[in-house]
C-alpha atoms as a PDB file:
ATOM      1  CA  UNK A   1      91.428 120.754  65.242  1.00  0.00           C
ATOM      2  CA  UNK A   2      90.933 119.059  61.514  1.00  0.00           C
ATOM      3  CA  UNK A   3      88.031 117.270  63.012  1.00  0.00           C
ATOM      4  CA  UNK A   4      86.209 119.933  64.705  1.00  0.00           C
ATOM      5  CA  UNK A   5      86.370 121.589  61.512  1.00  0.00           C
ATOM      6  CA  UNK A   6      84.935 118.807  59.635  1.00  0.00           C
ATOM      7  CA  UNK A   7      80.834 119.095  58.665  1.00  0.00           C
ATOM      8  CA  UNK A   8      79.303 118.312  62.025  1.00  0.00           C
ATOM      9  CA  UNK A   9      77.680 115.164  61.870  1.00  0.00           C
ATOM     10  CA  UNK A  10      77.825 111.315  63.328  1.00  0.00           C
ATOM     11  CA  UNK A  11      81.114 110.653  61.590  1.00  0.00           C
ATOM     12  CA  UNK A  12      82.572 113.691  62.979  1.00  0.00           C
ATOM     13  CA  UNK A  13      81.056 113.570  66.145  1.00  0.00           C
ATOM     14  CA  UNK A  14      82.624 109.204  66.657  1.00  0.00           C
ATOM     15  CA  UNK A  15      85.903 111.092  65.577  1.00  0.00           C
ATOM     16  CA  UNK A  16      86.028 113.189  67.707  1.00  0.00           C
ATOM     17  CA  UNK A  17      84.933 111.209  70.555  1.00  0.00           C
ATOM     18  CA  UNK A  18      87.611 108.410  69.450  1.00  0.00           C
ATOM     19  CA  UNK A  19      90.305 110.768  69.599  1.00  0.00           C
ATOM     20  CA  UNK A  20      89.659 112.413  72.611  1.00  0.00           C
ATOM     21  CA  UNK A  21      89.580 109.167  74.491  1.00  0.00           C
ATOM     22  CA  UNK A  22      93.006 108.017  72.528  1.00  0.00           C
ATOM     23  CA  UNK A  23      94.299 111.241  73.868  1.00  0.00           C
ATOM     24  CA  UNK A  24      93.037 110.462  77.683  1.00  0.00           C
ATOM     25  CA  UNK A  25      94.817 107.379  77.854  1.00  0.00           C
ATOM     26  CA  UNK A  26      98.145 108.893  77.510  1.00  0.00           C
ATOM     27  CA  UNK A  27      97.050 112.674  78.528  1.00  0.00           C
ATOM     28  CA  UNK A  28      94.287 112.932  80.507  1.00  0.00           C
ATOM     29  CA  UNK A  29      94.950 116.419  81.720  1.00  0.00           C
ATOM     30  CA  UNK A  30      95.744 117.794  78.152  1.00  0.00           C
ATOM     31  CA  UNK A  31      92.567 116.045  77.013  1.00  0.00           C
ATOM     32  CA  UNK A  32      89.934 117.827  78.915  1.00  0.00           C
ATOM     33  CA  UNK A  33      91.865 120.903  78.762  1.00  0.00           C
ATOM     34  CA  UNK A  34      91.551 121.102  75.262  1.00  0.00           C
ATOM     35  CA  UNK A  35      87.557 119.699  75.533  1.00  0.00           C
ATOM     36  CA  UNK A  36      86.960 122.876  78.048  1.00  0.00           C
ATOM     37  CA  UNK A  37      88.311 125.593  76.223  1.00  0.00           C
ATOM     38  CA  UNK A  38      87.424 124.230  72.045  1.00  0.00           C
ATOM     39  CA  UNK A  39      83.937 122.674  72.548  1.00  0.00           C
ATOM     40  CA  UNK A  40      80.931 124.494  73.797  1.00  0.00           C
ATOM     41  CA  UNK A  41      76.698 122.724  74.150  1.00  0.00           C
ATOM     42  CA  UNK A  42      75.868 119.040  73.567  1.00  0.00           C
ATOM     43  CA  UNK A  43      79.422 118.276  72.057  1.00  0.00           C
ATOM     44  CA  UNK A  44      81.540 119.989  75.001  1.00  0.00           C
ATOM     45  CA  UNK A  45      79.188 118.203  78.083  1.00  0.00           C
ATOM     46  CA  UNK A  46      79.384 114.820  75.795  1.00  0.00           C
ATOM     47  CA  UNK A  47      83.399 114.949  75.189  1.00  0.00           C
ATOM     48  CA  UNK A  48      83.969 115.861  78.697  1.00  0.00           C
ATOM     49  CA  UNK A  49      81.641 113.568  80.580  1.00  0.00           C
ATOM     50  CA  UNK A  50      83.621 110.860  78.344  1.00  0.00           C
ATOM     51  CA  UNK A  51      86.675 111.901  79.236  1.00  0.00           C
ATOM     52  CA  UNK A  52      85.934 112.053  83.283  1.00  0.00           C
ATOM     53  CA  UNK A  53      84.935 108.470  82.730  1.00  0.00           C
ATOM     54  CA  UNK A  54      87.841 107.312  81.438  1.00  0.00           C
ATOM     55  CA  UNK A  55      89.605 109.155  83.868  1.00  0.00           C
ATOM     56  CA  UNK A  56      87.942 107.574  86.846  1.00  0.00           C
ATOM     57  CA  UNK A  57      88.936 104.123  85.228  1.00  0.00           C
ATOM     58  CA  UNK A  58      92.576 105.095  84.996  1.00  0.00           C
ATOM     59  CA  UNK A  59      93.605 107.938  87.456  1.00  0.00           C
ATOM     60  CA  UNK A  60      90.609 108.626  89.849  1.00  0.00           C
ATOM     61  CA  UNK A  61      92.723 110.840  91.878  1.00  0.00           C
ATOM     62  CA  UNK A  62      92.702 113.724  88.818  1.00  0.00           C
ATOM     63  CA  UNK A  63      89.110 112.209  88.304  1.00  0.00           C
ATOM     64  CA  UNK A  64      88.355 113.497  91.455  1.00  0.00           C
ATOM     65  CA  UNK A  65      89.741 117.332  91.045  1.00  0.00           C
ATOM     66  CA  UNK A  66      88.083 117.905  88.103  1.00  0.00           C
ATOM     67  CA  UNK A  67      84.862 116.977  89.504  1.00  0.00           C
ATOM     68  CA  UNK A  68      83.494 120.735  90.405  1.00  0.00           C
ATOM     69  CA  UNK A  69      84.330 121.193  86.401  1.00  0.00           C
ATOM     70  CA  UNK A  70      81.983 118.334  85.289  1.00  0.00           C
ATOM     71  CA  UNK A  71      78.920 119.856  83.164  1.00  0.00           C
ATOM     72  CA  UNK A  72      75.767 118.425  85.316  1.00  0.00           C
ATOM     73  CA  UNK A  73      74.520 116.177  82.595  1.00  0.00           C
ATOM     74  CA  UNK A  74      77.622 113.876  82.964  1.00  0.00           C
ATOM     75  CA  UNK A  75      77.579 113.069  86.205  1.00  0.00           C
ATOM     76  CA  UNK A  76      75.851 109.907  86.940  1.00  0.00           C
ATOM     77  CA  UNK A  77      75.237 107.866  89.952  1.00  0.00           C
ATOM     78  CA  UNK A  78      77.466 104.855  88.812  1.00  0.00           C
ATOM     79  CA  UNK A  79      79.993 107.015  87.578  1.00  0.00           C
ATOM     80  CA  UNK A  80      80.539 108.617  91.114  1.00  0.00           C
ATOM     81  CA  UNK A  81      80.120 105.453  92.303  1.00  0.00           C
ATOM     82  CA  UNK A  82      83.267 103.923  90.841  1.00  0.00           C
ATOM     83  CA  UNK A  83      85.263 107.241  91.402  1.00  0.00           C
ATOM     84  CA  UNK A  84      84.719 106.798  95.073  1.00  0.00           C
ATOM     85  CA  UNK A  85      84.898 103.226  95.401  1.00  0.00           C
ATOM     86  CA  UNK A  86      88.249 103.433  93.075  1.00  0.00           C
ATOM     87  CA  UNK A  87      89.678 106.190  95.759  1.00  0.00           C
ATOM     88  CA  UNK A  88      88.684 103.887  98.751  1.00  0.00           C
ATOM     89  CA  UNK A  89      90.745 100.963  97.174  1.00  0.00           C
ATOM     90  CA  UNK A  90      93.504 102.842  97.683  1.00  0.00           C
ATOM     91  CA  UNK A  91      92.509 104.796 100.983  1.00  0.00           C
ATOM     92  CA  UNK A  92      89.357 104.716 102.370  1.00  0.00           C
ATOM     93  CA  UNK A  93      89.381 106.709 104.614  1.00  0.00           C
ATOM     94  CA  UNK A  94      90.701 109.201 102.559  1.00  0.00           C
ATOM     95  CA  UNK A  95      87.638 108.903 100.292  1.00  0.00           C
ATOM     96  CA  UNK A  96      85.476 109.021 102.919  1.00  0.00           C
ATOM     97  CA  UNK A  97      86.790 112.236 104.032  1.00  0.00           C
ATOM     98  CA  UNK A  98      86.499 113.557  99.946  1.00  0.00           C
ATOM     99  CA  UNK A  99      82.922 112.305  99.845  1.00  0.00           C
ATOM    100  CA  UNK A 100      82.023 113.910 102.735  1.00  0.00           C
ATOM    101  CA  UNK A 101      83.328 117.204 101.388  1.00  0.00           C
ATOM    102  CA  UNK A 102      80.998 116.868  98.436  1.00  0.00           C
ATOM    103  CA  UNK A 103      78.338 119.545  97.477  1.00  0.00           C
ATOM    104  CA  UNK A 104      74.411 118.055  99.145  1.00  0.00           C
ATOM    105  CA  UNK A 105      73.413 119.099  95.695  1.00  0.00           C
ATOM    106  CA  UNK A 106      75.220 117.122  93.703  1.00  0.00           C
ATOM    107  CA  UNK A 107      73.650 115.789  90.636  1.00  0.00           C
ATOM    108  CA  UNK A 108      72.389 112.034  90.619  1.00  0.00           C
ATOM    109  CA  UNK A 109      71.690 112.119  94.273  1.00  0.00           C
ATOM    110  CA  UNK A 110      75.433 111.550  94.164  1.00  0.00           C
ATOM    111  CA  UNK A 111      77.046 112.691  97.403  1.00  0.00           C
ATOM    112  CA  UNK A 112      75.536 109.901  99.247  1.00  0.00           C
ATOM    113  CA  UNK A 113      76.240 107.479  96.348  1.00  0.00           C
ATOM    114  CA  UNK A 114      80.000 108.712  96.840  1.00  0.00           C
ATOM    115  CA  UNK A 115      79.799 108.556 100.588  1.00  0.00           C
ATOM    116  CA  UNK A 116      77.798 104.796 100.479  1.00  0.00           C
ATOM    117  CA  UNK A 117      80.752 103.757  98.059  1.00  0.00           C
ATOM    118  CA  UNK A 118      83.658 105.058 100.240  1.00  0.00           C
ATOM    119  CA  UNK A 119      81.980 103.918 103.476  1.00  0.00           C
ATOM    120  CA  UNK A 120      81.392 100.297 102.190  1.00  0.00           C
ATOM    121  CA  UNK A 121      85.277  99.794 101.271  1.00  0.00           C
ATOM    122  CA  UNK A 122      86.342 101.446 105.142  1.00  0.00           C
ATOM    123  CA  UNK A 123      83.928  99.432 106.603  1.00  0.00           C
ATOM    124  CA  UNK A 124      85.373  96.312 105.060  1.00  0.00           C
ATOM    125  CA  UNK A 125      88.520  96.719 106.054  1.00  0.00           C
ATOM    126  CA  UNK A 126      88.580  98.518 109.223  1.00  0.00           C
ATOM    127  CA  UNK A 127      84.763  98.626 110.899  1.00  0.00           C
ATOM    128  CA  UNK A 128      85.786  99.603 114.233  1.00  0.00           C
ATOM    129  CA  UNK A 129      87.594 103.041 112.845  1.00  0.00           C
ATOM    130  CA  UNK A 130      84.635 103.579 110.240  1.00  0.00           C
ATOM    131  CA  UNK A 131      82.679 103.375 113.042  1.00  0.00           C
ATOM    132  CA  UNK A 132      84.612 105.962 115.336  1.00  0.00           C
ATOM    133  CA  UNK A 133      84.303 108.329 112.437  1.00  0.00           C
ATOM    134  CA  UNK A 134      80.468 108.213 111.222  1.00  0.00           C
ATOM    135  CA  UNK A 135      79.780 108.310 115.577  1.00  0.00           C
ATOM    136  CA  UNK A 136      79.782 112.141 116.063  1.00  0.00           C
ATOM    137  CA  UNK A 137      77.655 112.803 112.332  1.00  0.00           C
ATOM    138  CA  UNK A 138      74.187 112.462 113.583  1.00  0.00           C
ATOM    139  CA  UNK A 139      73.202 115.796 111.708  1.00  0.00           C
ATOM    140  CA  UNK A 140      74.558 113.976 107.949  1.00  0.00           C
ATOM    141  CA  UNK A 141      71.319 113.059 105.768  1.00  0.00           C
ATOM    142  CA  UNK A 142      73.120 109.732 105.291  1.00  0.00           C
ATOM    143  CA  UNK A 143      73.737 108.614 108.628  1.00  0.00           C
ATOM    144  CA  UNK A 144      70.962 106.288 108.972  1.00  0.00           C
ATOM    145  CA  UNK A 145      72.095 104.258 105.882  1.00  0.00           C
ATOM    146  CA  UNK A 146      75.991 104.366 106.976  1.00  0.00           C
ATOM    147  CA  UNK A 147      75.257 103.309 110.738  1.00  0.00           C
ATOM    148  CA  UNK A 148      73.692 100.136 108.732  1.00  0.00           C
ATOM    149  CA  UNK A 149      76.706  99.260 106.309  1.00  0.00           C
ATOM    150  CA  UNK A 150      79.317  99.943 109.697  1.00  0.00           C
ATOM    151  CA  UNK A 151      77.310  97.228 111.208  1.00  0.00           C
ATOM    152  CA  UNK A 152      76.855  95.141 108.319  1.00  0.00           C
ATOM    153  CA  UNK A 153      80.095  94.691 107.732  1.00  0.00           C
ATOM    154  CA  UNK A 154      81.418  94.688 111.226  1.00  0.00           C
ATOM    155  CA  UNK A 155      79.430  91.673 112.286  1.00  0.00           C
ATOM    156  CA  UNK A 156      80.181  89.791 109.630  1.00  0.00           C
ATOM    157  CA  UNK A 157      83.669  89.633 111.590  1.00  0.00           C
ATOM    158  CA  UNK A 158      82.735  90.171 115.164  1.00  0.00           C
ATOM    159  CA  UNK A 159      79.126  90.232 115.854  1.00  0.00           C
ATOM    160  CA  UNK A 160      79.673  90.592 119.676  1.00  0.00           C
ATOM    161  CA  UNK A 161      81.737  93.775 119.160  1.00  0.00           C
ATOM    162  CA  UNK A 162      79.035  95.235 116.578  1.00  0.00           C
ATOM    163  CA  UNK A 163      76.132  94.880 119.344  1.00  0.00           C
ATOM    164  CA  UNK A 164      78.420  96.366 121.900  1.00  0.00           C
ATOM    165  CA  UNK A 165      78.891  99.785 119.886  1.00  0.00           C
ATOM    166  CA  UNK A 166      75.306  99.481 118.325  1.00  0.00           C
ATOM    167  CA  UNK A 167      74.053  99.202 122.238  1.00  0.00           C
ATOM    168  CA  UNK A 168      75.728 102.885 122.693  1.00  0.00           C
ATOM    169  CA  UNK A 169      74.270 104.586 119.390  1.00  0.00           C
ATOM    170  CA  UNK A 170      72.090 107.340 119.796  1.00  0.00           C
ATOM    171  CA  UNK A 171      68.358 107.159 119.215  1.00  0.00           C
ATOM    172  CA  UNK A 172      67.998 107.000 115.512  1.00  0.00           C
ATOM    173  CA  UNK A 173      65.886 104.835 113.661  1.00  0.00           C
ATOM    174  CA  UNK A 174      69.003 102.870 111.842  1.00  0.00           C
ATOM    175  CA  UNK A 175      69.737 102.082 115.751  1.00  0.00           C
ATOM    176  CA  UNK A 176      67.510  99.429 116.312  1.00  0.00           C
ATOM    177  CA  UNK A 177      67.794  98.442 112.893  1.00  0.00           C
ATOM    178  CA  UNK A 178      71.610  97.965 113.501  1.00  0.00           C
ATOM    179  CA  UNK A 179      70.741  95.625 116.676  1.00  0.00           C
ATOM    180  CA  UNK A 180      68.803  93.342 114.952  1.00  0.00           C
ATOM    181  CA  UNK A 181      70.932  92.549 112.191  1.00  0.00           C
ATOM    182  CA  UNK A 182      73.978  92.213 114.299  1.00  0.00           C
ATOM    183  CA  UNK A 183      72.419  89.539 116.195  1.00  0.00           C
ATOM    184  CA  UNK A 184      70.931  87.889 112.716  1.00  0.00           C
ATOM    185  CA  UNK A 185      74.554  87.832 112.040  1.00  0.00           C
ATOM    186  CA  UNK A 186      75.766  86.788 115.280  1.00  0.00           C
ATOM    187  CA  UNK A 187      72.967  83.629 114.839  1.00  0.00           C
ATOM    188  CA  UNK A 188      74.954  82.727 112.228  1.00  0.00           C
ATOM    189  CA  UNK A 189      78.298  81.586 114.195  1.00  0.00           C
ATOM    190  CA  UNK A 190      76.553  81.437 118.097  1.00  0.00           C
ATOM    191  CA  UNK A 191      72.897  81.066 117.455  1.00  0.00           C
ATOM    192  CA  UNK A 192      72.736  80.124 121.233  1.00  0.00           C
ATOM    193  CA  UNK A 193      74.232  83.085 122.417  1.00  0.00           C
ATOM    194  CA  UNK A 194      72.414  85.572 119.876  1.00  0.00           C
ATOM    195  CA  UNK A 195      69.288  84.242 121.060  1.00  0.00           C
ATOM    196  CA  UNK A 196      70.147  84.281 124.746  1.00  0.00           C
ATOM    197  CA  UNK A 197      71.104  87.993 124.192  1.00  0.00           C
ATOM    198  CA  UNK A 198      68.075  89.016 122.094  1.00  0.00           C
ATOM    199  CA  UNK A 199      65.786  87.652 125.362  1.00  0.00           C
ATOM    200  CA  UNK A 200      65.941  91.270 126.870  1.00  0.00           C
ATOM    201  CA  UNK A 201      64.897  93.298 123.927  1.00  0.00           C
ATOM    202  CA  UNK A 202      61.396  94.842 124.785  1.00  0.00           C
ATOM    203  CA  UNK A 203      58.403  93.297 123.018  1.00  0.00           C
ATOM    204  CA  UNK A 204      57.099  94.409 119.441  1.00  0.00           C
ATOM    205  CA  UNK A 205      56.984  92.723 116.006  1.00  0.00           C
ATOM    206  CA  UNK A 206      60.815  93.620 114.944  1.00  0.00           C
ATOM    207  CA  UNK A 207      61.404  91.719 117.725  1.00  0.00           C
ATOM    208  CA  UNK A 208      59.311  88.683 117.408  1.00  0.00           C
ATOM    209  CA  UNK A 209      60.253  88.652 113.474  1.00  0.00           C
ATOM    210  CA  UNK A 210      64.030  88.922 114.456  1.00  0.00           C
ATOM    211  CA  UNK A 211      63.000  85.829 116.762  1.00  0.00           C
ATOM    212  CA  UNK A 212      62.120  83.777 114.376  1.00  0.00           C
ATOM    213  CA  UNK A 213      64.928  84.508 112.087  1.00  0.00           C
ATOM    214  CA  UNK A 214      67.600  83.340 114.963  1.00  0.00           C
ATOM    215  CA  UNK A 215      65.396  80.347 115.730  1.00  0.00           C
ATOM    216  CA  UNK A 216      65.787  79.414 111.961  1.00  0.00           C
ATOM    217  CA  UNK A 217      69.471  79.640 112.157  1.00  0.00           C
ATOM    218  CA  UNK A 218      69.704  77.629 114.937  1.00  0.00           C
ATOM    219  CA  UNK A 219      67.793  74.963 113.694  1.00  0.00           C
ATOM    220  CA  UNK A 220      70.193  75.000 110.343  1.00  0.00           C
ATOM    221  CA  UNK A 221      72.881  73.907 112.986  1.00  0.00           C
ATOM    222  CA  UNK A 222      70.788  72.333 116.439  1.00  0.00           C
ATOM    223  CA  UNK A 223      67.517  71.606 115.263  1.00  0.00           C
ATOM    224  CA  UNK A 224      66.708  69.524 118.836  1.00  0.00           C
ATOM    225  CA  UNK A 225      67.917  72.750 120.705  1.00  0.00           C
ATOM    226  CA  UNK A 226      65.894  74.961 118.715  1.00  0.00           C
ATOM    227  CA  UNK A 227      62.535  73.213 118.393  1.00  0.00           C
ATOM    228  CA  UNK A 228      62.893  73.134 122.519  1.00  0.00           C
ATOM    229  CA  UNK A 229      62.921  76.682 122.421  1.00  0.00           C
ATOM    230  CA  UNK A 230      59.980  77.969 120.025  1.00  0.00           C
ATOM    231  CA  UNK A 231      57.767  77.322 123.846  1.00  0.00           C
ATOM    232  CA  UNK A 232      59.057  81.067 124.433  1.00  0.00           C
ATOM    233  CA  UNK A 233      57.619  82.409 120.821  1.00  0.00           C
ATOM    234  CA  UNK A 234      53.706  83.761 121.319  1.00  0.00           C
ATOM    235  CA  UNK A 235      51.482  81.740 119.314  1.00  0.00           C
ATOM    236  CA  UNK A 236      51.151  83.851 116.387  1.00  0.00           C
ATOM    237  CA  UNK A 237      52.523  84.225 112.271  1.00  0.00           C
ATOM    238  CA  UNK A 238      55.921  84.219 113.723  1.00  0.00           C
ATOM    239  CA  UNK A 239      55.509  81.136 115.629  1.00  0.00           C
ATOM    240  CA  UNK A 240      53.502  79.457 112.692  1.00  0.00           C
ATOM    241  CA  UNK A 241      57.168  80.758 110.452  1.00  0.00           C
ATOM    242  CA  UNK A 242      59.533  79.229 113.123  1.00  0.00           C
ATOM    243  CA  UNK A 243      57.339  76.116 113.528  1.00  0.00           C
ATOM    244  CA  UNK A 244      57.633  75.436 109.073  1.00  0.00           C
ATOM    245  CA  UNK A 245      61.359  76.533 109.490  1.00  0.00           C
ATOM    246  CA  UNK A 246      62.464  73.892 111.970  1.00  0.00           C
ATOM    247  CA  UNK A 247      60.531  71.371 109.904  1.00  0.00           C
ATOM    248  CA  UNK A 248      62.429  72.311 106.950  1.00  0.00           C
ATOM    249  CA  UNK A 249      66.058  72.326 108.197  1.00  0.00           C
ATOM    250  CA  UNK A 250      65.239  68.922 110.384  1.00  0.00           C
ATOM    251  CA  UNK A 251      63.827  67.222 107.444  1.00  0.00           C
ATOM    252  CA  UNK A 252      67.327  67.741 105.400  1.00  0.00           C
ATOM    253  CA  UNK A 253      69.582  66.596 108.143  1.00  0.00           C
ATOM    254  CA  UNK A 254      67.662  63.942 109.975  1.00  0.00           C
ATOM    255  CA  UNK A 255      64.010  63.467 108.348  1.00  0.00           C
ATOM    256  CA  UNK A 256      63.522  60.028 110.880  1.00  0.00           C
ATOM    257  CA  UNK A 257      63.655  62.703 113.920  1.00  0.00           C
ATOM    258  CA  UNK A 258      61.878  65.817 112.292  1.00  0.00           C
ATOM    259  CA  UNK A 259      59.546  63.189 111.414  1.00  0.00           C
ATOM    260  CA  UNK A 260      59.027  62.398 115.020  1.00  0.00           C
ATOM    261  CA  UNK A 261      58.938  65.776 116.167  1.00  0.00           C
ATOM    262  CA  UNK A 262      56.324  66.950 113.885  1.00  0.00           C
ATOM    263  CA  UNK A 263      54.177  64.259 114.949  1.00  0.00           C
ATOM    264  CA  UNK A 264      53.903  65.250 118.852  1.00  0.00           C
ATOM    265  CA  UNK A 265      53.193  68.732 117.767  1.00  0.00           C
ATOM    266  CA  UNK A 266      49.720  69.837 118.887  1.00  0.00           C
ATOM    267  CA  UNK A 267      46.681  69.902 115.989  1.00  0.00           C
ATOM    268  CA  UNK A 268      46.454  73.096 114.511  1.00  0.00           C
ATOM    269  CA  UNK A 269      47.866  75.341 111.868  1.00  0.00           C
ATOM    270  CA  UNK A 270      51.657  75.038 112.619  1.00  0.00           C
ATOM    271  CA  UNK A 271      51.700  71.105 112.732  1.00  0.00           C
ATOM    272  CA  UNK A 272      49.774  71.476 109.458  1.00  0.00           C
ATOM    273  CA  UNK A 273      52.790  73.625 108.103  1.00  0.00           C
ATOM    274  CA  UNK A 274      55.861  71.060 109.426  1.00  0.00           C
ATOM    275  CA  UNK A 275      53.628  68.158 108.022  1.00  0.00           C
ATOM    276  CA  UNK A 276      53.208  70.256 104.539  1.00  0.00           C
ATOM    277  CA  UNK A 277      56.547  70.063 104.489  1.00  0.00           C
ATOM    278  CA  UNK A 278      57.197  66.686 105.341  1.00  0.00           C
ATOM    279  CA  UNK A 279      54.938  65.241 102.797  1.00  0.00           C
ATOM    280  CA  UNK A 280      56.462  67.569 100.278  1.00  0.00           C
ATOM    281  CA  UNK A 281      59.875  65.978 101.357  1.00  0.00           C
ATOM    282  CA  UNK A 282      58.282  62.554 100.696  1.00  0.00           C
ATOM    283  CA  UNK A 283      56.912  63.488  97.434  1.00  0.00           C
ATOM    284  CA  UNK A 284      59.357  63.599  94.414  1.00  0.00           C
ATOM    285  CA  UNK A 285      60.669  59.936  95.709  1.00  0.00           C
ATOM    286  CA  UNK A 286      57.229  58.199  97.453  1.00  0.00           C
ATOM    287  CA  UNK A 287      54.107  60.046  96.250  1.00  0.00           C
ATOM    288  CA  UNK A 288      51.996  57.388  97.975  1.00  0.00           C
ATOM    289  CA  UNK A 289      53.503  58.205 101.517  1.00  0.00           C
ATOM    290  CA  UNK A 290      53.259  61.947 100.494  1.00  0.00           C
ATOM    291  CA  UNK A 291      49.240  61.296 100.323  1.00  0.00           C
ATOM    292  CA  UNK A 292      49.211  59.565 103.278  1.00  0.00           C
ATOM    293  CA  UNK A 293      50.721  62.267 105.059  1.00  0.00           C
ATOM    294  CA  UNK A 294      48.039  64.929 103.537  1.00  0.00           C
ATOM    295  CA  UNK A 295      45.366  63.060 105.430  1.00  0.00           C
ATOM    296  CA  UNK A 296      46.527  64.021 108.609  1.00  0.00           C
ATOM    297  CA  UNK A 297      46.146  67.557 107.403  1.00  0.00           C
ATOM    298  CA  UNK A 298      43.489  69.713 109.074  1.00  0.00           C
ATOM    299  CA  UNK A 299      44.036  72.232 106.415  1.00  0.00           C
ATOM    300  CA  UNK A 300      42.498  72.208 102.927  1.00  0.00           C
ATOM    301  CA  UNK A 301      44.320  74.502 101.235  1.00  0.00           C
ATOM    302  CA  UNK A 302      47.671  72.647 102.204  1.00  0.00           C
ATOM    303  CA  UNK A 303      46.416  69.426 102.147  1.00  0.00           C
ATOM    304  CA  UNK A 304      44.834  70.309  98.363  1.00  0.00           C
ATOM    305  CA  UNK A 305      48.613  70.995  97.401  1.00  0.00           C
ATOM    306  CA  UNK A 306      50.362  67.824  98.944  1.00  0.00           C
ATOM    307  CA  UNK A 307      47.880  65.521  96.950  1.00  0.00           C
ATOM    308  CA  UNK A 308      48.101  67.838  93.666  1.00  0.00           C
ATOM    309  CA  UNK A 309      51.914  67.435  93.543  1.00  0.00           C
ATOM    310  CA  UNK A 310      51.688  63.981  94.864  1.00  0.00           C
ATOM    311  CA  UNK A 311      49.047  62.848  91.960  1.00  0.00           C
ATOM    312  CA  UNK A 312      51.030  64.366  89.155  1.00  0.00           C
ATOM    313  CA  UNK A 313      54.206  62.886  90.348  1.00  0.00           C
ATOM    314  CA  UNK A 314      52.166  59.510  90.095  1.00  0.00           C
ATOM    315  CA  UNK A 315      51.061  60.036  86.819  1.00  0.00           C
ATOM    316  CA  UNK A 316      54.626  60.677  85.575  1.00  0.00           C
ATOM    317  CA  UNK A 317      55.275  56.895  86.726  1.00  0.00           C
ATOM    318  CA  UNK A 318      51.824  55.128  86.635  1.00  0.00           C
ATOM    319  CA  UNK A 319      48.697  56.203  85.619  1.00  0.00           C
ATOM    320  CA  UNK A 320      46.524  54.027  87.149  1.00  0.00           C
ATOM    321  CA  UNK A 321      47.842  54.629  90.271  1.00  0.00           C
ATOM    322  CA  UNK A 322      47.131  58.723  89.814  1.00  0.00           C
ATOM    323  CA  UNK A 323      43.262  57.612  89.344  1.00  0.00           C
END
């Protein structure tokens, strides 16, 4: 009370603040009472927006009822964030449940920032019951976004079991989206499999993109297996992508046989790519085979770079050489 009744000013105003926040940590309650009922306009929404967040640090379960008493202006996005997130460590699908419950209209766009936050902890732990629960809430602005973190974070641990639910998910846009990066994921442990699986998926350029991605995983582990089975990509950007990837992943585990591959490869843009990349391998320890790989480049723009990088990394050792 002394301080409210000082001259209002700075020094007043970090008083204030700095007892208020003393008082939170061993009163929370008592705190914001006292903030509602003694302080009214810029100093009330200020004292009590401080207080809520140090209240969501230490006790986000009062945090959380005294949210419909939060002035608009202190209620941020990363605040609600951490309130929800904090709840979820402790029960998630208890937050869940809270963040759900939250006004559309929340300030900060920050029902689905509560929901996202809540979500992403359940998920984690248990992506098989956050999945039973989002199923039936087609008619939620969010469910596009929470259908993606469910299968995020579910085939991150079982990839298999993620398709299988994604498979039965109604027709929303996040559907597909879910599909594709379970099997990305799924690439990452079975690329064999994932690609055997994503055979059946009707033609389009998600498709052929999510293609290319599982061919580039595989060749990160089988790089002979995968480079057998590019044959079944159209000739296009995607191919041209999977092509350079192979190259790239081959070169670091066995350059002799990437090497070999990339020369049987057909003339044209793609074998330009893998051979980019091969004399860009070459270059940092053996310039000179670097250049002689650039002549057997049909391309000039790629060809231009190999013998750019390959003349200044000449220059750094001899000169002469570089002219």
């Amino acid at each position: 009370n002394f301080i409210t009744n000082m001259p209002k000013g700075m020094r007043a105003q970090g008083f204030l603040q700095g007892v208020l926040l003393n008082w939170t940590d061993t009163d929370p309650a008592a705190a914001f009472s006292w903030a509602n009922s003694n302080l009214t306009g810029y100093q009330h929404d200020l004292s009590i927006g401080k207080i809520f967040a140090e209240m969501v640090k230490t006790d986000p379960t009062t945090a959380a009822s005294y949210l419909s008493q939060i002035p608009d202006s202190a209620i941020t996005s990363p605040i609600l964030k951490d309130l929800s997130a904090s709840l979820a460590a402790v029960d998630p699908q208890g937050a869940f449940a809270w963040a759900e419950a939250l006004p559309v209209n929340l300030p900060a766009n920050g029902r689905h920032i509560a929901v996202q936050a809540a979500l992403d902890a359940w998920a984690a732990v248990d992506p098989a019951d956050a999945a039973s629960a989002i199923l039936p809430m087609a008619s939620d602005p969010n469910y596009n976004s929470m259908i993606g973190t469910v299968i995020q974070a579910w085939s991150k641990s079982d990839s298999r079991a993620a398709l299988s639910w994604a498979e039965n998910l109604p027709d929303v846009p996040a559907t597909n989206n879910a599909i594709y990066q379970s099997a990305i994921n799924w690439s990452n442990s079975d690329p064999q499999a994932a690609w055997a699986y994503i055979q059946n998926f009707p033609g389009d350029t998600k498709i052929a993109d999510l293609k290319t991605q599982v061919i580039t995983n595989w060749s990160k582990q089988d790089p002979v297996a995968a480079s057998q089975e590019i044959v079944m990509l159209p000739q296009d950007d995607n191919y041209n992508a999977a092509v350079h990837n192979i190259a790239v992943n081959w070169l670091q585990t066995d350059p002799q046989a990437a090497t070999q591959w990339i020369a049987q490869l057909p003339q044209g843009y793609p074998r330009d790519l893998a051979l980019h990349e091969e004399a860009l391998f070459q270059a940092a320890d053996d310039p000179s085979s670097a250049l002689a790989i650039a002549q057997n480049i049909t391309d000039n723009a790629l060809a231009g770079d190999i013998v750019t990088i390959a003349a200044r990394q000449l220059a750094a050792t001899d000169k002469n050489a570089a002219l």
